[in-house]
Protein backbone atom coordinates (compact mmCIF):
# COMPACT_ATOMS: atom_id res chain seq x y z
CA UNK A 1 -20.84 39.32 23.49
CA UNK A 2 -17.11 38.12 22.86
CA UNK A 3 -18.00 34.62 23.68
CA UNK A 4 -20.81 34.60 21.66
CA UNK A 5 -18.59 35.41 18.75
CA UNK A 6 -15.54 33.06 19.69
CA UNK A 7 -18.37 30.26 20.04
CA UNK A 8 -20.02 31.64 16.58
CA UNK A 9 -16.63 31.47 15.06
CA UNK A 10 -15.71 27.71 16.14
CA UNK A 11 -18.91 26.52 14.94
CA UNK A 12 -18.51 28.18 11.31
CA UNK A 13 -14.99 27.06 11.42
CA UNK A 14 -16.01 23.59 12.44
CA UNK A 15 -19.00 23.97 9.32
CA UNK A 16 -16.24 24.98 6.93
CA UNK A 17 -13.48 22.01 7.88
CA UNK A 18 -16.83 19.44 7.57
CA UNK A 19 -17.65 21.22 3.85
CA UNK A 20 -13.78 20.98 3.36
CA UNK A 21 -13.51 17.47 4.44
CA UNK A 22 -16.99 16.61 2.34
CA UNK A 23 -15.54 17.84 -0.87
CA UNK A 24 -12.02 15.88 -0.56
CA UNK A 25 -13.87 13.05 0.08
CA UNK A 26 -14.12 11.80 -3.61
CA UNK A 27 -10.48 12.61 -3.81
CA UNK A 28 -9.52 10.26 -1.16
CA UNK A 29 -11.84 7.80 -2.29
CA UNK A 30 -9.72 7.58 -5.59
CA UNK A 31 -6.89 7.96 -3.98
CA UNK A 32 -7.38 4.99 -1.70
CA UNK A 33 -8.33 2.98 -4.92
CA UNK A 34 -5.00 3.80 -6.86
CA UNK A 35 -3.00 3.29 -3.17
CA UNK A 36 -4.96 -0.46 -3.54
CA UNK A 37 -3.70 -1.03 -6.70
CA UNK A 38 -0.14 0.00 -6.12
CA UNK A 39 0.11 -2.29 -3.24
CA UNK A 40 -1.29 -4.59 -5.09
CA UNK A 41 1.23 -4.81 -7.92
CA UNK A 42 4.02 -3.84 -5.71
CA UNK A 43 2.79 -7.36 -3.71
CA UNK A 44 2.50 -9.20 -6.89
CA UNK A 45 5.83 -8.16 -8.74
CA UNK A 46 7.24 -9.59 -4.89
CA UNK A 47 5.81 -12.73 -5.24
CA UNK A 48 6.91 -12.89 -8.65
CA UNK A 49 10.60 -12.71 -7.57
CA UNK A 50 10.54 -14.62 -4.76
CA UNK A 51 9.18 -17.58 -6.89
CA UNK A 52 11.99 -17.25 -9.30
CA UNK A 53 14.29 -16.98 -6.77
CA UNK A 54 13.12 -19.84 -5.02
CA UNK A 55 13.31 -21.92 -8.14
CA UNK A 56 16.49 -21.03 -8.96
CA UNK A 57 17.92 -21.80 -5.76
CA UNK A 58 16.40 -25.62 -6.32
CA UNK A 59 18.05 -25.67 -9.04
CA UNK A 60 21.39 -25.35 -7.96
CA UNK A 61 20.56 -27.42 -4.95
CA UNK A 62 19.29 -30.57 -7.64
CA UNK A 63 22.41 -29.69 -9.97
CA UNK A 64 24.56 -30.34 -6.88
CA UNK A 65 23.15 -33.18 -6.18
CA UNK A 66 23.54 -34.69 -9.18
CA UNK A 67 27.01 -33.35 -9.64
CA UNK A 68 28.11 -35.36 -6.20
CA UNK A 69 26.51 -38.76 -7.07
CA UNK A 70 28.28 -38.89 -10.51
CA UNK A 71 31.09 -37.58 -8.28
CA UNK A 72 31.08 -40.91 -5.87
């Protein structure tokens, strides 16, 4: 009789984690939607930088350029 009721108990604990898990799953679903967008713009605002940065390091490397040949 004990093992019937362990067993008995697993099984309505295992029901009750699956209803658990089935209820949070619209939660997660926005949750992993909002996570996608924050990546997203984190991403973005990176590339954003890097291009500036990248520019603005050419244009110290041109201006340097041009300061050396007036230079000669």
């Amino acid at each position: 009789m004990k093992e019937f009721l362990v067993g008995l108990l697993v099984v309505l604990m295992a029901l009750v984690l699956t209803l658990i898990g089935f209820l949070l799953l619209p939660v997660l679903l926005v949750l992993s939607v909002f996570l996608r967008l924050v990546v997203g713009m984190v991403i973005l605002l990176l590339a954003i930088w890097l291009i500036g940065k990248v520019t603005l390091f050419l244009m110290e490397v041109i201006k340097k350029k041009e300061i050396s040949k007036i230079g000669e």
